[in-house]
PDB file of N, CA and C in Angstrom:
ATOM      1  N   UNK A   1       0.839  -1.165   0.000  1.00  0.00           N
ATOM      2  CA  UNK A   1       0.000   0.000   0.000  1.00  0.00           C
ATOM      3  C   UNK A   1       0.890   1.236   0.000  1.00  0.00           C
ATOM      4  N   UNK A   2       0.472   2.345  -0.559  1.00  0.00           N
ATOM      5  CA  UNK A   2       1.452   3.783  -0.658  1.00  0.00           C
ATOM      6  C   UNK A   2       0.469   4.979  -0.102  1.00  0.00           C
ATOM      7  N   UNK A   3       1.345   5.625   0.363  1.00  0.00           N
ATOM      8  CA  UNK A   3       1.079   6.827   1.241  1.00  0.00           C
ATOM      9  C   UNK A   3       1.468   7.780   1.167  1.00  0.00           C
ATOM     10  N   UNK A   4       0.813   9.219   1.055  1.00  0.00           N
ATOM     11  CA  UNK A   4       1.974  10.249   1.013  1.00  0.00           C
ATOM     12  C   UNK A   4       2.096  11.120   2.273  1.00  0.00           C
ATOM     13  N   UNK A   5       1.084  10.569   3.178  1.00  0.00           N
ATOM     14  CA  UNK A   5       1.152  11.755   4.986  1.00  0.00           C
ATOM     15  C   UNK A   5       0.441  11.062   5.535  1.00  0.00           C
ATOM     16  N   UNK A   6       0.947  11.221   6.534  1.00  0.00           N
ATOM     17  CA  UNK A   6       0.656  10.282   8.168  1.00  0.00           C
ATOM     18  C   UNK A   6       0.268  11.532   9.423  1.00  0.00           C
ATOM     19  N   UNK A   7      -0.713  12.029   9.413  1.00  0.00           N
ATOM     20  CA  UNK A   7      -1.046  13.255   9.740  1.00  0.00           C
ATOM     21  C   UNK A   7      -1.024  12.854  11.961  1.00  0.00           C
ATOM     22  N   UNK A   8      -1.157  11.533  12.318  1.00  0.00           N
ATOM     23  CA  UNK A   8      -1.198  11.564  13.412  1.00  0.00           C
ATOM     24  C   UNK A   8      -0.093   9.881  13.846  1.00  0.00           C
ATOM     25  N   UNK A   9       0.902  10.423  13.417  1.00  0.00           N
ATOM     26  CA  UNK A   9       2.646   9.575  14.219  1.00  0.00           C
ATOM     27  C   UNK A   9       2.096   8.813  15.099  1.00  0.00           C
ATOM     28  N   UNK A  10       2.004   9.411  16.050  1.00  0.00           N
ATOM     29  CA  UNK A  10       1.406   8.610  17.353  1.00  0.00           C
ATOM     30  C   UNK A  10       0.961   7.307  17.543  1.00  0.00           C
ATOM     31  N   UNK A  11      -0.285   7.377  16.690  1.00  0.00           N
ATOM     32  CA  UNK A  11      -1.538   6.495  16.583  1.00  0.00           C
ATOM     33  C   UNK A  11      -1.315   5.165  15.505  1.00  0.00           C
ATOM     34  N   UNK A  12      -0.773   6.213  14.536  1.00  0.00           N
ATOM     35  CA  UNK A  12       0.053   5.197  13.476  1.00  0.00           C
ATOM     36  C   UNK A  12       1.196   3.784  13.995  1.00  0.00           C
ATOM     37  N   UNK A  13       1.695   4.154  14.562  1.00  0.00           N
ATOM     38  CA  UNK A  13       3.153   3.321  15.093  1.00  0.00           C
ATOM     39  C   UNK A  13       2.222   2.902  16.483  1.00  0.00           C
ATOM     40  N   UNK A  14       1.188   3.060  17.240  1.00  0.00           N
ATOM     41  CA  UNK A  14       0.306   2.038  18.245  1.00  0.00           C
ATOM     42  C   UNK A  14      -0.522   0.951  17.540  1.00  0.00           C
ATOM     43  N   UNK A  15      -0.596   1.288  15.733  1.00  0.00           N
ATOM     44  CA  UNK A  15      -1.040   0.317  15.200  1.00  0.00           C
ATOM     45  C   UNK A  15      -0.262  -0.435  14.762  1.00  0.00           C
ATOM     46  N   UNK A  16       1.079   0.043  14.263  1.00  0.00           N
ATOM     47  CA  UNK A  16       1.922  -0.934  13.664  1.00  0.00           C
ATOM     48  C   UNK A  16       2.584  -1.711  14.770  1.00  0.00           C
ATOM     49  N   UNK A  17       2.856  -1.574  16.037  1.00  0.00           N
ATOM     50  CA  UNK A  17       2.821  -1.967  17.251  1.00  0.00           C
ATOM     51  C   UNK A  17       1.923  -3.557  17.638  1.00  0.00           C
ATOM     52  N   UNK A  18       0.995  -2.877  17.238  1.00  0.00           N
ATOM     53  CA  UNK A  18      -0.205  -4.367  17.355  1.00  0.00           C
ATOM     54  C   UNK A  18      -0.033  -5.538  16.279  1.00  0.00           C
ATOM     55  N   UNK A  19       0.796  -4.962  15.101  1.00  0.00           N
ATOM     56  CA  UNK A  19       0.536  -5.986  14.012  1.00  0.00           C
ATOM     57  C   UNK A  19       1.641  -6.983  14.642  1.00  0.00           C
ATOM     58  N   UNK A  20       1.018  -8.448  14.043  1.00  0.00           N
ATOM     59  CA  UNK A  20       2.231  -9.802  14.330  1.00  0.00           C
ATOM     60  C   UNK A  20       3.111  -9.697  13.350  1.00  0.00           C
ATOM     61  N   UNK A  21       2.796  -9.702  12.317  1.00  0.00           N
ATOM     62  CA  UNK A  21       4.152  -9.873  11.403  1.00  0.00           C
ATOM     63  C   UNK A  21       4.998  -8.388  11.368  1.00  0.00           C
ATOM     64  N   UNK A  22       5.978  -9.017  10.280  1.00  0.00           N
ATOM     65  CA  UNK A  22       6.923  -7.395   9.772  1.00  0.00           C
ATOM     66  C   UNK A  22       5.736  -6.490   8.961  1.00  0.00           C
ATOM     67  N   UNK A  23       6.416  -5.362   9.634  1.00  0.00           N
ATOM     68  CA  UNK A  23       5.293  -4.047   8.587  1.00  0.00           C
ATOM     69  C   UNK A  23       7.136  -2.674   8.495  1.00  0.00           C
ATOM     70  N   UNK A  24       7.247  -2.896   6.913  1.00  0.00           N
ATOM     71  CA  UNK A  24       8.715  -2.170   6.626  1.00  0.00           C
ATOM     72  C   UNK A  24       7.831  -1.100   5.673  1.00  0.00           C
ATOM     73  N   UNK A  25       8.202   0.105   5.938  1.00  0.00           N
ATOM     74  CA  UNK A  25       8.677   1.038   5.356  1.00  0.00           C
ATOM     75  C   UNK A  25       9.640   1.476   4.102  1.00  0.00           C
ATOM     76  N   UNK A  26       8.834   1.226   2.422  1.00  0.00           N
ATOM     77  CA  UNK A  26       9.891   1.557   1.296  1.00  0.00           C
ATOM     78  C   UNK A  26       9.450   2.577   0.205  1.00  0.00           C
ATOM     79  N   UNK A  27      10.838   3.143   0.712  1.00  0.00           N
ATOM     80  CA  UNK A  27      10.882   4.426   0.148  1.00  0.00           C
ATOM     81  C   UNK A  27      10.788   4.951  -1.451  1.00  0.00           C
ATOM     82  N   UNK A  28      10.963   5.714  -1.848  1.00  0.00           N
ATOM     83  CA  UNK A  28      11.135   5.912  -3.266  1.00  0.00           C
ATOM     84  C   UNK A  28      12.403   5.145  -3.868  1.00  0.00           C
ATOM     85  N   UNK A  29      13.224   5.724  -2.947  1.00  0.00           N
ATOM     86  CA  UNK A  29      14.525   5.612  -3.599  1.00  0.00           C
ATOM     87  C   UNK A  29      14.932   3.855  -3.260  1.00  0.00           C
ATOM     88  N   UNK A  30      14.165   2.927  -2.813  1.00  0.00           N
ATOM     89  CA  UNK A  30      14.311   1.594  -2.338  1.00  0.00           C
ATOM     90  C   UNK A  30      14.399   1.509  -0.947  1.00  0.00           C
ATOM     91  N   UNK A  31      14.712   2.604  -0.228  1.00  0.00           N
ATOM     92  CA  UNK A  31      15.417   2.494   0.942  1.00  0.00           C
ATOM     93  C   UNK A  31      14.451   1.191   1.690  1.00  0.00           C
ATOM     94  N   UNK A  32      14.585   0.558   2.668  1.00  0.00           N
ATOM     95  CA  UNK A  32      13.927  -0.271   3.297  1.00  0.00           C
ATOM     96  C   UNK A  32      14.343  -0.451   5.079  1.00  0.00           C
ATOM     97  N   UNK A  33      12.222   0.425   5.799  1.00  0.00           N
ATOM     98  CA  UNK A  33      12.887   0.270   7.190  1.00  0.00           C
ATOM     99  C   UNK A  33      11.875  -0.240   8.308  1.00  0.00           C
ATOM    100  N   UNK A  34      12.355  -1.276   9.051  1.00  0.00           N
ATOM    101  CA  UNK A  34      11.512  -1.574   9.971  1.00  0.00           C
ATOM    102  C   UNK A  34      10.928  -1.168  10.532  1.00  0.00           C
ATOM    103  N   UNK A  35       9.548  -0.942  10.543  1.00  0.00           N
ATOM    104  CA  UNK A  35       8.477   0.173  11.666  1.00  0.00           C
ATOM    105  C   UNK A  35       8.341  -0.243  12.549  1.00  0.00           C
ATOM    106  N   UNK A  36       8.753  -1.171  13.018  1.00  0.00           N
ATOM    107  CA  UNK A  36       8.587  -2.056  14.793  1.00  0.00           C
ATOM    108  C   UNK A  36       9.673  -1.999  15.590  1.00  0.00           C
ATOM    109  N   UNK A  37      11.231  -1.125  15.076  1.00  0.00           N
ATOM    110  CA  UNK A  37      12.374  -0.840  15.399  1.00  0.00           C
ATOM    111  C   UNK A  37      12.101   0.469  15.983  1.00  0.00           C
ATOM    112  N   UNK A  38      12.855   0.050  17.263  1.00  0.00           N
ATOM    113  CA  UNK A  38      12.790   1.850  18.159  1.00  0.00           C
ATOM    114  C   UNK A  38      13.839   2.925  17.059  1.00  0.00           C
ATOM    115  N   UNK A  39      15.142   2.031  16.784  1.00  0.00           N
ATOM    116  CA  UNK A  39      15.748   2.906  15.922  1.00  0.00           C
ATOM    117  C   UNK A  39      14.993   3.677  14.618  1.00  0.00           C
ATOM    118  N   UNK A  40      14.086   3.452  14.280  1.00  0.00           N
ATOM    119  CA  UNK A  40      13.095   3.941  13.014  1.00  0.00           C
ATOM    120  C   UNK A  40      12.208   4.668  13.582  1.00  0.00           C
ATOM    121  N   UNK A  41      11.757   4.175  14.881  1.00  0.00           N
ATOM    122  CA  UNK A  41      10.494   5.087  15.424  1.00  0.00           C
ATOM    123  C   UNK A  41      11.045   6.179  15.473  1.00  0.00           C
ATOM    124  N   UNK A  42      12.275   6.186  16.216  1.00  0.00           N
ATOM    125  CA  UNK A  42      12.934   7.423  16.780  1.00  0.00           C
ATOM    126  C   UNK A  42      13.368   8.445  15.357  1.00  0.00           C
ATOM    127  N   UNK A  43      14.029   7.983  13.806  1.00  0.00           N
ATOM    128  CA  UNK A  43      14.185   8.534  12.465  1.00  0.00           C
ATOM    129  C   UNK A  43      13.118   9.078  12.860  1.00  0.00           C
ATOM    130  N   UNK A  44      12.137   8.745  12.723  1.00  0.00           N
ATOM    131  CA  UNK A  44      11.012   8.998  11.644  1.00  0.00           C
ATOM    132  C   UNK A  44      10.086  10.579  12.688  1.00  0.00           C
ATOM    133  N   UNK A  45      10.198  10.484  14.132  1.00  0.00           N
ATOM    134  CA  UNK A  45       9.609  11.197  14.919  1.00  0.00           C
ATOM    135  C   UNK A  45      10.600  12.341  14.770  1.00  0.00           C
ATOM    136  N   UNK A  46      12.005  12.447  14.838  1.00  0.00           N
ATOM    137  CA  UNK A  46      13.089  13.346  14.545  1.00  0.00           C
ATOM    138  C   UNK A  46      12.467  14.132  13.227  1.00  0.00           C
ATOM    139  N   UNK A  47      12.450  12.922  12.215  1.00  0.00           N
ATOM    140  CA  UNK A  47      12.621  13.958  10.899  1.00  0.00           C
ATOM    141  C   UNK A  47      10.805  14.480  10.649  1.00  0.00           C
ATOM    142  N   UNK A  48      10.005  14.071  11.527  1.00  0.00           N
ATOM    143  CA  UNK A  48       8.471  14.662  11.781  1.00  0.00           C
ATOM    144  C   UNK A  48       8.733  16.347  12.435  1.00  0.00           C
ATOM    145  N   UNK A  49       9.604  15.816  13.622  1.00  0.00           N
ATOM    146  CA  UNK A  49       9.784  17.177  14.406  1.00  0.00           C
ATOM    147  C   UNK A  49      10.420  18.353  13.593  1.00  0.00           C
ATOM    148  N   UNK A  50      11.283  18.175  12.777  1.00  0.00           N
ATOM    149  CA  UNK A  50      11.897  19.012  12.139  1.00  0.00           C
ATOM    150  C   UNK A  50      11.228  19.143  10.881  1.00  0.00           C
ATOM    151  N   UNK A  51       9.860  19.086  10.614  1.00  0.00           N
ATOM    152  CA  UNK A  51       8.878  19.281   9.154  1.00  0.00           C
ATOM    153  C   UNK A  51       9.827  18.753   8.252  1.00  0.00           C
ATOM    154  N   UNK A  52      10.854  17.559   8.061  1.00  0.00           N
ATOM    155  CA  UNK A  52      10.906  16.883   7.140  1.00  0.00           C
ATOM    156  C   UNK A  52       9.862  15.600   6.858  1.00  0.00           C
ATOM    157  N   UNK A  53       9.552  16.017   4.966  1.00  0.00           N
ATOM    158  CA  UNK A  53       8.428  14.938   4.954  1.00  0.00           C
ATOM    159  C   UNK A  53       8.792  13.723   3.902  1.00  0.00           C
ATOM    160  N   UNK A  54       8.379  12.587   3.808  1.00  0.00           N
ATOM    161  CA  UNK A  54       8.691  11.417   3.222  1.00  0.00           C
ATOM    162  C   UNK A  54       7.389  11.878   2.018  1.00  0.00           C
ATOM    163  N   UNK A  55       8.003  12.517   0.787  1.00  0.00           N
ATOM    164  CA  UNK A  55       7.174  12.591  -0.306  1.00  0.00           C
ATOM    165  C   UNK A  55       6.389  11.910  -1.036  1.00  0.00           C
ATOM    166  N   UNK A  56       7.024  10.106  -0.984  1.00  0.00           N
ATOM    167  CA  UNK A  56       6.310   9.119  -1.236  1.00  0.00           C
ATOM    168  C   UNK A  56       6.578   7.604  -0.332  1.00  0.00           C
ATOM    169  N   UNK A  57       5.988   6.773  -0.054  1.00  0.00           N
ATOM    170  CA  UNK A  57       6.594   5.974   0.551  1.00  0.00           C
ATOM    171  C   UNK A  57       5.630   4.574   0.398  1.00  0.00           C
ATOM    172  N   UNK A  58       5.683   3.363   0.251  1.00  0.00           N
ATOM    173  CA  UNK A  58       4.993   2.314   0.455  1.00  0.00           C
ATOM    174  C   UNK A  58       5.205   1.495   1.916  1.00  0.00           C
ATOM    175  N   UNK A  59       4.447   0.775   2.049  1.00  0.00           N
ATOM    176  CA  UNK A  59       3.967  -0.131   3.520  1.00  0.00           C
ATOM    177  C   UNK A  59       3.734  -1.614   2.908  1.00  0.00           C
ATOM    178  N   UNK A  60       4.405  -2.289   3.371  1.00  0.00           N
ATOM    179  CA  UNK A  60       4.669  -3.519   3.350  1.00  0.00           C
ATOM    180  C   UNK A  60       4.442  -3.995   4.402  1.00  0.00           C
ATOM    181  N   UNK A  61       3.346  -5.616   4.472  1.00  0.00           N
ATOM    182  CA  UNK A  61       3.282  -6.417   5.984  1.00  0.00           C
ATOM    183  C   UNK A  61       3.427  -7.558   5.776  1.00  0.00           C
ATOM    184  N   UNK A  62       3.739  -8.335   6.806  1.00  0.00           N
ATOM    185  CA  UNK A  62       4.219  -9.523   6.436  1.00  0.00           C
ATOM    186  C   UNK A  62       2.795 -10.749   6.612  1.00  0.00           C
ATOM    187  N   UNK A  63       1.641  -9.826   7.202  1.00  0.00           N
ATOM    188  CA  UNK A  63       0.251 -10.639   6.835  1.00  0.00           C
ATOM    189  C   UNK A  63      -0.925  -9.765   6.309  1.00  0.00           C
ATOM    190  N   UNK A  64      -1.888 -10.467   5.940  1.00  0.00           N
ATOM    191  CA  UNK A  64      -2.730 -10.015   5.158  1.00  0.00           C
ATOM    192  C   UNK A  64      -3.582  -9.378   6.428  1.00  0.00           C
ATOM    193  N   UNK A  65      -4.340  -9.621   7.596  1.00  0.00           N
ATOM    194  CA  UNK A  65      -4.334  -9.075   9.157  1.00  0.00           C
ATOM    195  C   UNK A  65      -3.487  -7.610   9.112  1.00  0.00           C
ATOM    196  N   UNK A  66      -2.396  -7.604   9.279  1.00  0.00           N
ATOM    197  CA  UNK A  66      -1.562  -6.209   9.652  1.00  0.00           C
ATOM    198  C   UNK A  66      -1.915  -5.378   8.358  1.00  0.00           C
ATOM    199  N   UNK A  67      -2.069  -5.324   7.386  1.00  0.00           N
ATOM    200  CA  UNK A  67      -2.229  -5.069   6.139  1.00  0.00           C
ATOM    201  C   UNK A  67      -3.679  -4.049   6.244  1.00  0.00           C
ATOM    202  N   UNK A  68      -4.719  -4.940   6.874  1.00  0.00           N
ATOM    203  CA  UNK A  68      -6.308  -4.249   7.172  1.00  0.00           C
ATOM    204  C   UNK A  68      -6.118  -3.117   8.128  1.00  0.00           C
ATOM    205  N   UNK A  69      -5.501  -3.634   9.481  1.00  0.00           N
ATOM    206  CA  UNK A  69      -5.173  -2.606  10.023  1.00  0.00           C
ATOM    207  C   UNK A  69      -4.846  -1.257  10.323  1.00  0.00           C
ATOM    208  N   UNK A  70      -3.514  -1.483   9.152  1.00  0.00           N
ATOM    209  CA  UNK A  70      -3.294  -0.268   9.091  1.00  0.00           C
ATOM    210  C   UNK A  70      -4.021   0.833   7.708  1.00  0.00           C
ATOM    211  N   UNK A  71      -4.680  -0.116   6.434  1.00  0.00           N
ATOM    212  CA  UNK A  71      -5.367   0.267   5.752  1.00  0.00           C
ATOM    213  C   UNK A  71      -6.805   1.137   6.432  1.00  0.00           C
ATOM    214  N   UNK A  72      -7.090   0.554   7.447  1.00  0.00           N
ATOM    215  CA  UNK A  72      -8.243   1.141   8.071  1.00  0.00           C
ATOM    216  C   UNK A  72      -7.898   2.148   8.784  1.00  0.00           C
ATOM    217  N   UNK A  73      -6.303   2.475   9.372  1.00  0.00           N
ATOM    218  CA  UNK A  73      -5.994   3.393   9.757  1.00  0.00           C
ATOM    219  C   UNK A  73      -5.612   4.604   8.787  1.00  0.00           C
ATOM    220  N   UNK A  74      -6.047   4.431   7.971  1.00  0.00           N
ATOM    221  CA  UNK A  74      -5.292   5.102   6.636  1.00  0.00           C
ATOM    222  C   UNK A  74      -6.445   6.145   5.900  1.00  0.00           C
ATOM    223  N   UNK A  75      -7.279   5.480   6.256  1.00  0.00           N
ATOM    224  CA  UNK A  75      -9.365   5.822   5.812  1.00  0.00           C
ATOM    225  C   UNK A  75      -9.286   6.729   7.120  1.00  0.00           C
ATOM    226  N   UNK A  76      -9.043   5.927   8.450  1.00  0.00           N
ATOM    227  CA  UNK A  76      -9.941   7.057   9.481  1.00  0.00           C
ATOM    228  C   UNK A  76      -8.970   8.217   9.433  1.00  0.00           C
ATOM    229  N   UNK A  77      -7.910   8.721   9.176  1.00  0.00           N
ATOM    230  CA  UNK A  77      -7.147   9.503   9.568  1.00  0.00           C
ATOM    231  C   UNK A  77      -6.695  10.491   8.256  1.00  0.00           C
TER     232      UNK A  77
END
């Protein structure tokens, strides 16, 4: 699934939190990053705080479950 703003951080990463499988983060440029890693939580809240924004990005999960989840988080928000 692809995304271009995540308007509430917070809530987002308490869902990816709940999912069982891997849910990675890939970028335009390929980059590839674990969203269940404190080291990424912590990127990603840094470069939030400082109004840097991820222009395009896809979401990858490792079940079809984590996948709804955060799709439904994606509608309410």
């Amino acid at each position: 699934m692809t995304f271009t703003n995540i308007n509430n951080i917070d809530k987002f990463f308490e869902i990816v939190d709940k999912c069982e499988g891997t849910v990675e983060l890939i970028t335009e440029q390929g980059d590839r990053f674990n969203l269940k890693s404190t080291l990424t939580k912590y990127v990603f809240f840094v470069k939030i705080r400082t109004n840097v924004r991820v222009p395009f990005a896809r979401i990858n999960t490792g079940n079809y479950a984590d996948k709804q989840k955060i799709m439904q988080f994606m509608e309410e928000n």
